[in-house]
Protein backbone atom coordinates (compact mmCIF):
# COMPACT_ATOMS: atom_id res chain seq x y z
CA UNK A 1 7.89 -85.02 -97.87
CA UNK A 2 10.66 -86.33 -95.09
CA UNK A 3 9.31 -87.03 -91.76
CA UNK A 4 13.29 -86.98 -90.87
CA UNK A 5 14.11 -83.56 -89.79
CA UNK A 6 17.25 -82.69 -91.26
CA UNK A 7 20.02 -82.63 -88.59
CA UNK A 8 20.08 -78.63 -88.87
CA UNK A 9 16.45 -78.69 -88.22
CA UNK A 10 17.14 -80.78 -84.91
CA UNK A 11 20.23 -78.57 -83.52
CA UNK A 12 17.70 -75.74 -83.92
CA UNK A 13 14.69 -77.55 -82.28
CA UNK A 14 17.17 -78.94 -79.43
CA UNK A 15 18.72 -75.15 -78.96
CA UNK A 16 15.25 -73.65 -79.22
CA UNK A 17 13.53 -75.76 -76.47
CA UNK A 18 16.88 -75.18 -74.12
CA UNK A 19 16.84 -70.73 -75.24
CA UNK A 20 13.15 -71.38 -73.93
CA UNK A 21 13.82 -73.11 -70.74
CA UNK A 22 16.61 -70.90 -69.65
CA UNK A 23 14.10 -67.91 -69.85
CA UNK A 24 11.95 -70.40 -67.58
CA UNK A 25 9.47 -72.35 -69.70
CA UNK A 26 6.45 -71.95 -69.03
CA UNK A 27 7.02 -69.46 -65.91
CA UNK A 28 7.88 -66.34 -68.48
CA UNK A 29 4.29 -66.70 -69.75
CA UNK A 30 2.93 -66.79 -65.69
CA UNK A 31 5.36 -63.68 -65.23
CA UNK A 32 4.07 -61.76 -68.75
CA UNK A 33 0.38 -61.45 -67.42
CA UNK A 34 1.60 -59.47 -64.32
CA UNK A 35 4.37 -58.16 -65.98
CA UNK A 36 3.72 -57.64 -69.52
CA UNK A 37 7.70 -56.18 -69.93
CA UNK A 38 9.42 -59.23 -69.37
CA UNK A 39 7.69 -60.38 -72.98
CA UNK A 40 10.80 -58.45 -74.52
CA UNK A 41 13.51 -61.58 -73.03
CA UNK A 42 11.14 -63.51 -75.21
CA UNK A 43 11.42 -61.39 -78.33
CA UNK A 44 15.35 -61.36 -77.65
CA UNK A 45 16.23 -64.97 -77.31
CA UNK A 46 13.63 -65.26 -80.94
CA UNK A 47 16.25 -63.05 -82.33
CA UNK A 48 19.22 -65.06 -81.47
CA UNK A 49 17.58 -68.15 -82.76
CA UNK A 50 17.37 -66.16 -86.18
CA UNK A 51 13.72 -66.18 -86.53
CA UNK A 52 13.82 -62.42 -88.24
CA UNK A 53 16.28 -63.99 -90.82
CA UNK A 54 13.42 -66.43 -91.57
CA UNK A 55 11.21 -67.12 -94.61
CA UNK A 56 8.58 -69.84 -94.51
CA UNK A 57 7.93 -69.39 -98.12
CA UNK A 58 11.93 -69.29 -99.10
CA UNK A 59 11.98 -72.71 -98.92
CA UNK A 60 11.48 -76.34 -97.35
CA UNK A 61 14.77 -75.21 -95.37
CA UNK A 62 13.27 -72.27 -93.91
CA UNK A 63 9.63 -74.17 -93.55
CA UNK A 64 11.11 -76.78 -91.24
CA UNK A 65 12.97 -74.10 -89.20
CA UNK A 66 9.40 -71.87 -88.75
CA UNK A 67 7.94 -75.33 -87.74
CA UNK A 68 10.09 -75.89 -85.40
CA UNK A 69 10.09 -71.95 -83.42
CA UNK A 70 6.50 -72.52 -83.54
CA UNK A 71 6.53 -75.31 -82.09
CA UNK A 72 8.81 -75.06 -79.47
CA UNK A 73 6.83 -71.93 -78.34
CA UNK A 74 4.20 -73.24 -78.08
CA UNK A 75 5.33 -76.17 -75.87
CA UNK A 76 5.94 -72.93 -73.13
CA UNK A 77 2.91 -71.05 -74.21
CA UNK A 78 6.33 -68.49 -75.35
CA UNK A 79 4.13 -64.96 -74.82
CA UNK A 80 5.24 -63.52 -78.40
CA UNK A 81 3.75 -62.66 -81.89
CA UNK A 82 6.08 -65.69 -83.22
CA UNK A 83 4.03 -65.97 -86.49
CA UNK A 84 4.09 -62.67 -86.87
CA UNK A 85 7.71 -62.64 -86.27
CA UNK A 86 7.97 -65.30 -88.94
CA UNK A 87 5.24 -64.24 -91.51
CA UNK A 88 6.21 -60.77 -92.92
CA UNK A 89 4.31 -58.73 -95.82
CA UNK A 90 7.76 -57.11 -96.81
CA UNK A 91 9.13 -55.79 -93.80
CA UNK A 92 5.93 -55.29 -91.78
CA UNK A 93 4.44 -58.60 -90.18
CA UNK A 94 1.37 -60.47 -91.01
CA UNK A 95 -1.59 -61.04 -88.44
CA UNK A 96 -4.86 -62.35 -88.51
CA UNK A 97 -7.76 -61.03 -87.99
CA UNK A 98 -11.41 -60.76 -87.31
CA UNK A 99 -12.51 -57.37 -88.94
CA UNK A 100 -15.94 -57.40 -86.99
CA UNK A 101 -13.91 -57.65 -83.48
CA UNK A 102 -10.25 -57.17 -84.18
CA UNK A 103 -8.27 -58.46 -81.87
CA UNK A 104 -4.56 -60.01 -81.85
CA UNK A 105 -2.29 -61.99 -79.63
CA UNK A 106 0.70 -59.19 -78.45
CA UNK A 107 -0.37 -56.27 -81.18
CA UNK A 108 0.75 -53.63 -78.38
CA UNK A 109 4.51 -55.00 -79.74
CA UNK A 110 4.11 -54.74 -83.47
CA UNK A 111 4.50 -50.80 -84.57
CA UNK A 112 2.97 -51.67 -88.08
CA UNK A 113 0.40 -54.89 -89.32
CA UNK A 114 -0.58 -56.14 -92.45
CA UNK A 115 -4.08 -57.70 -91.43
CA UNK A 116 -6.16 -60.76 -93.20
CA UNK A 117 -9.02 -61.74 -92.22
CA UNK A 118 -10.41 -65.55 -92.62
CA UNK A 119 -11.69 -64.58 -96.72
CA UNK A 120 -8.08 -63.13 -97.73
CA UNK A 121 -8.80 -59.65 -97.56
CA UNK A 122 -6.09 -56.97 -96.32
CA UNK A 123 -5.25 -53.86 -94.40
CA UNK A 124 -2.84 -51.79 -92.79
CA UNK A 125 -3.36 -52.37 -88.99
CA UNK A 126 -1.98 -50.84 -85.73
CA UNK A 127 -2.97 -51.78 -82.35
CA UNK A 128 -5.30 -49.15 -80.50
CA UNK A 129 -6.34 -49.50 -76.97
CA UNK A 130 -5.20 -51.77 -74.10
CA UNK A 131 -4.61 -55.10 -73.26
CA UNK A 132 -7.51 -57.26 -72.01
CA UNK A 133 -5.75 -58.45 -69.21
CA UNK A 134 -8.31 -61.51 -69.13
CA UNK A 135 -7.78 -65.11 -67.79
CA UNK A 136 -8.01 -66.73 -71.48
CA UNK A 137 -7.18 -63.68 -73.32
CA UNK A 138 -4.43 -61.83 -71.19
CA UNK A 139 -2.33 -60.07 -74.33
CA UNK A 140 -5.36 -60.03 -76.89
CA UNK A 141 -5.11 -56.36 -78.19
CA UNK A 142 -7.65 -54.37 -80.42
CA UNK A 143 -6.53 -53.43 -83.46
CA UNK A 144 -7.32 -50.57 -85.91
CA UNK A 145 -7.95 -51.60 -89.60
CA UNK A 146 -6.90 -48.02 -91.37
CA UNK A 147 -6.47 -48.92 -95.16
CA UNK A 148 -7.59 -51.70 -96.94
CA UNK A 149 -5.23 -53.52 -99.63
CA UNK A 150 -5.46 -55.08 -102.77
CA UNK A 151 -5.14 -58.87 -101.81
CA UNK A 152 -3.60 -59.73 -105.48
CA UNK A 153 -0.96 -56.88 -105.37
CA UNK A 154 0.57 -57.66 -102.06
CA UNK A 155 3.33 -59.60 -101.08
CA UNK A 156 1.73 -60.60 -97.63
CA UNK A 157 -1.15 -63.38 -99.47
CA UNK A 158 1.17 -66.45 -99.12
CA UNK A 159 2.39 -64.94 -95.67
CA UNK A 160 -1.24 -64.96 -94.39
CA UNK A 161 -1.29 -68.29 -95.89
CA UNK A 162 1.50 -69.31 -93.71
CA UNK A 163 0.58 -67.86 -90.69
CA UNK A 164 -2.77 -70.11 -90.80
CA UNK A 165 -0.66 -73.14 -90.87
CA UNK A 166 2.26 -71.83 -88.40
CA UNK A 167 -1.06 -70.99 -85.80
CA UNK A 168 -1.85 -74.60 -85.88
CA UNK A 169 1.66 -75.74 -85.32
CA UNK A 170 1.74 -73.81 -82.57
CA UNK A 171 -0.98 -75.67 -80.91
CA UNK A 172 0.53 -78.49 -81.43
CA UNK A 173 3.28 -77.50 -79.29
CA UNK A 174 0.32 -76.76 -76.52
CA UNK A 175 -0.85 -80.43 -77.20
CA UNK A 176 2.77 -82.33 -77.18
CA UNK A 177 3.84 -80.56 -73.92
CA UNK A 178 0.76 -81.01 -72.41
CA UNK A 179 -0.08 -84.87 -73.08
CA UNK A 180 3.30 -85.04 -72.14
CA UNK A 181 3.01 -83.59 -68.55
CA UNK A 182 0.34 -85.81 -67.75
CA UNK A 183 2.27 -89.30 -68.90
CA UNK A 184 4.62 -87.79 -66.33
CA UNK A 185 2.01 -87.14 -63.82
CA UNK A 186 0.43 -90.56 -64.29
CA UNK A 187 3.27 -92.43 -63.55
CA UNK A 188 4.52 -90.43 -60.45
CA UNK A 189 1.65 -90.29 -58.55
CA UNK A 190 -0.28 -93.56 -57.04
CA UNK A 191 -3.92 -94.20 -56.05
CA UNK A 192 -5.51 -97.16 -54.64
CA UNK A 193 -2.05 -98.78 -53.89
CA UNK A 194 -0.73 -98.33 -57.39
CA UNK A 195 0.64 -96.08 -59.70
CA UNK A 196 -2.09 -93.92 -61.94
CA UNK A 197 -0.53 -95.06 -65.13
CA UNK A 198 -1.29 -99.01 -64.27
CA UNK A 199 -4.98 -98.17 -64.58
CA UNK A 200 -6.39 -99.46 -67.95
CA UNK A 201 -8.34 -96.71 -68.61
CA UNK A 202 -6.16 -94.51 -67.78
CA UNK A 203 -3.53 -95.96 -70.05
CA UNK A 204 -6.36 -95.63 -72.74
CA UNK A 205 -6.77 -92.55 -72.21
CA UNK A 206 -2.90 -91.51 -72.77
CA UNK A 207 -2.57 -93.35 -75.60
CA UNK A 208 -5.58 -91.70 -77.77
CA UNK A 209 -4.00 -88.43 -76.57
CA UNK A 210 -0.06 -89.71 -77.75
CA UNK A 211 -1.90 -90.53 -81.09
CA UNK A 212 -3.93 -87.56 -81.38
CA UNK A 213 -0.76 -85.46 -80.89
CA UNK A 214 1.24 -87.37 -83.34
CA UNK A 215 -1.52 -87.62 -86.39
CA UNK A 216 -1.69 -83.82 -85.83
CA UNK A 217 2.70 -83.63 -86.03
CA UNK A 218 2.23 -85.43 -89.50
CA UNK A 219 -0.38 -83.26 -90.79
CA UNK A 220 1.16 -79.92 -89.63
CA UNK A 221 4.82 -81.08 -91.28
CA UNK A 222 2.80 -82.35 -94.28
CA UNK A 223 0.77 -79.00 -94.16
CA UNK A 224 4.17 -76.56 -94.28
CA UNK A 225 5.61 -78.57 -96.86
CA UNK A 226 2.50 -77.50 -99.28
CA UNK A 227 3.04 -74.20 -98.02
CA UNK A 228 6.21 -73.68 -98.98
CA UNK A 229 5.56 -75.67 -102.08
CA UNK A 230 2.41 -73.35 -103.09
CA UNK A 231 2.21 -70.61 -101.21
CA UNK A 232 -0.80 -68.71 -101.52
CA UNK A 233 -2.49 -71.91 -103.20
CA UNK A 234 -2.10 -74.08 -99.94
CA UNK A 235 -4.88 -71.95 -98.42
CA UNK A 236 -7.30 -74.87 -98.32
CA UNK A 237 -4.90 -77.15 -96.52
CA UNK A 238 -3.90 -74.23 -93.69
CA UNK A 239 -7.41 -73.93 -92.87
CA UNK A 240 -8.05 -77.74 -92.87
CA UNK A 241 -5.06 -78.14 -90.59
CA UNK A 242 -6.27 -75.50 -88.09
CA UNK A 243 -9.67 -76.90 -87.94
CA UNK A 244 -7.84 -80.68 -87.10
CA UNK A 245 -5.03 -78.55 -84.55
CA UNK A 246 -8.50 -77.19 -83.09
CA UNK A 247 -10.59 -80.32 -82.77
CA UNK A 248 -6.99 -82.37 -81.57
CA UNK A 249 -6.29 -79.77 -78.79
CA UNK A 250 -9.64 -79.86 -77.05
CA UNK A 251 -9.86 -83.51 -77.08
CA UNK A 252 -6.08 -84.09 -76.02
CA UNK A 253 -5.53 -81.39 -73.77
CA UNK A 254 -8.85 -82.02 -71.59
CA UNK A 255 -7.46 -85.46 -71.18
CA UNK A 256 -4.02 -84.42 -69.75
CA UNK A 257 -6.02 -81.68 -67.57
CA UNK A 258 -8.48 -84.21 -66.46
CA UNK A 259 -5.78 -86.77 -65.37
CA UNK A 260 -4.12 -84.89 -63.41
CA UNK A 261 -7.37 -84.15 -61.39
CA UNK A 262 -8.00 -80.98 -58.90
CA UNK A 263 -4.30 -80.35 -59.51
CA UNK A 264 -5.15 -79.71 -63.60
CA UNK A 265 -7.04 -76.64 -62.69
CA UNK A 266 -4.16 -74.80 -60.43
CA UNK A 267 -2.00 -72.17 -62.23
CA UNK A 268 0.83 -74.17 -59.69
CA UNK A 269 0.99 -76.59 -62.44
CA UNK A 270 2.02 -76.05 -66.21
CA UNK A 271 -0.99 -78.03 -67.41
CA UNK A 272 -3.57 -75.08 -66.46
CA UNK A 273 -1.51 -72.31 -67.61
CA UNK A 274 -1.04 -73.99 -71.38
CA UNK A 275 -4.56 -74.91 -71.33
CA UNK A 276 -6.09 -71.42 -70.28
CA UNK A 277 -3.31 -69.80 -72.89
CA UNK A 278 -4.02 -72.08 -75.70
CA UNK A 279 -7.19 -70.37 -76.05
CA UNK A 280 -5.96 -67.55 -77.68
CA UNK A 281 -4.52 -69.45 -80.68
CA UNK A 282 -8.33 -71.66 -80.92
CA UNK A 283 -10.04 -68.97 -81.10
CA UNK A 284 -8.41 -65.97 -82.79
CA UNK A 285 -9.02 -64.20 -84.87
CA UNK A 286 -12.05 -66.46 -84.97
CA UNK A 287 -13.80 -69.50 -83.99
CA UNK A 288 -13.44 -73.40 -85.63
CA UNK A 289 -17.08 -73.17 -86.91
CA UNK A 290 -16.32 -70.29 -88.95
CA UNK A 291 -13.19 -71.64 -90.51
CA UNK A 292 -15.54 -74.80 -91.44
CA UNK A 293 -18.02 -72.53 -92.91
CA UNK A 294 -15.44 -70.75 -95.37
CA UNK A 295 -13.35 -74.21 -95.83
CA UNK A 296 -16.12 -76.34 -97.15
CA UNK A 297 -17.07 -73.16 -99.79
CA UNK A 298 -13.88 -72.98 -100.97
CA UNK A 299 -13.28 -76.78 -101.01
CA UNK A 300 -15.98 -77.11 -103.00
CA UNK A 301 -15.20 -74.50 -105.66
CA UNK A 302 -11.58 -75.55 -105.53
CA UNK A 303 -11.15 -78.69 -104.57
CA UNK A 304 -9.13 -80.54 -101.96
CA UNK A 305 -5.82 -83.03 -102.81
CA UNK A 306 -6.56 -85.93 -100.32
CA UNK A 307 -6.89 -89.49 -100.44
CA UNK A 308 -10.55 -89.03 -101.27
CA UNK A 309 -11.32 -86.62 -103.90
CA UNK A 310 -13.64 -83.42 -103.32
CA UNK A 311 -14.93 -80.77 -105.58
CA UNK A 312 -13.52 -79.70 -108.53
CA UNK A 313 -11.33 -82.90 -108.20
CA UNK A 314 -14.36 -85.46 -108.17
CA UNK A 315 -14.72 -87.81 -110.76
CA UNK A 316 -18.20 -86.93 -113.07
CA UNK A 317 -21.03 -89.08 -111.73
């Protein structure tokens, strides 16, 4: 694995984050919860970036270049099913899913779903119902799961696969833009005669986040390189890198909320709106603890390639 994005991979990154900005950053996803139409500028600029030309599992070309969409909507909380976009079973694209409470991120813009849920099984899906319209869930939409599929006979396993991975990189966009908002907001503003950021514990405080953020970036890129590698048989490591993407973004992103005090909590500033939108991606289709529940099964009946051996990979006692 290169942590040195090919130059490709940068031009797209660079072009991605300007597409994004020009559509206004993290204001589209302010103006989608009033007016949920405007999510179709979002949809369009995906297109011209070539994300429906896309296949995570093509290739470490094509991984890179889903790693980097994801990520880069996620730094503007983008409001689009860009996973979905990315991860297709055929021609119809891949979400995730809760089967006891199906909901999913933007459904009310897919025509046609191929669901999993957290143990790898499948169905046809269509979205039913409205919107929430809540704070932390505006575009969750229910789902109906009409036919279930045979896991082993469909294309879609090392999509869903993917998808679990490409969730947690989009955190990670949450997490960089966010740490990043409150460096800036540190250093601006002054307290006490002097600026924010000359507090030691303060400049603690940054710094775990910075490292957080970064140890997460290696993971994720080391995470979609197995993917692409394996497919289907990198399920262990997708779920182990949404449980870290879920454990970095509460600690990291309740730091940058918390230093930029009463301010953090104002939908005025970006901070609140990609921490109340972030929730979606933590906890659909379903919570940390339940990832950890199925993850440590499956680790130990399959093992887990580390530095540290586990399960069927330990050495006899």
């Amino acid at each position: 694995m290169d942590l040195v994005f090919p130059d490709h991979i940068v031009e797209l990154e660079t072009t991605a984050r300007r597409a994004f900005a020009d559509l206004g950053g993290v204001d589209l996803a302010r103006e989608a919860e009033t007016d949920p139409s405007v999510r179709v500028r979002a949809g369009e600029a995906l297109r011209s970036l070539g994300a429906y030309d896309i296949d995570p599992l093509a290739g470490a070309d094509e991984a890179l270049a889903a790693f980097a969409l994801c990520r880069e909507a996620g730094r503007v909380a983008l409001p689009w099913p860009v996973e979905s976009t990315l991860c297709r079973d055929g021609d119809t694209p891949i979400v995730l899913v809760d089967p006891r409470d199906p909901l999913v991120d933007h459904a009310d813009l897919l025509d046609a779903m191929t669901a999993f849920d957290l143990t790898g099984r499948a169905w046809r899906a269509r979205a039913v119902g409205t919107r929430l319209g809540s704070r932390l869930a505006p575009f969750a939409v229910p789902v109906s799961l009409d036919e279930e599929l045979a896991v082993a006979q469909s294309a879609g396993a090392g999509g869903a696969v993917t998808a679990w991975a490409l969730s947690a990189v989009t955190v990670l966009g949450y997490v960089e833009a966010s740490v990043e908002l409150a460096a800036a907001h540190v250093r601006d503003r002054h307290q006490f005669g002097q600026r924010i950021a000359d507090f030691q514990a303060v400049q603690f405080q940054v710094a775990d986040a910075l490292v957080a953020a970064k140890g997460l970036a290696e993971l994720a890129l080391f995470t979609m390189w197995r993917v692409s590698e394996l497919g289907s048989d990198a399920r262990i490591d997708a779920l182990a890198l949404r449980v870290h993407a879920a454990d970095v973004a509460r600690t990291a992103m309740r730091t940058a909320q918390q230093l930029h005090g009463a301010s953090g909590v104002s939908d005025e500033y970006d901070v609140s709106v990609l921490c109340r939108r972030v929730q979606s991606p933590l906890r659909l289709p379903v919570s940390s603890d339940r990832v950890v529940d199925v993850l440590v099964g499956e680790i130990r009946d399959a093992g887990f390639a580390s530095l540290f051996p586990h399960g069927r990979d330990r050495a006899p006692e």
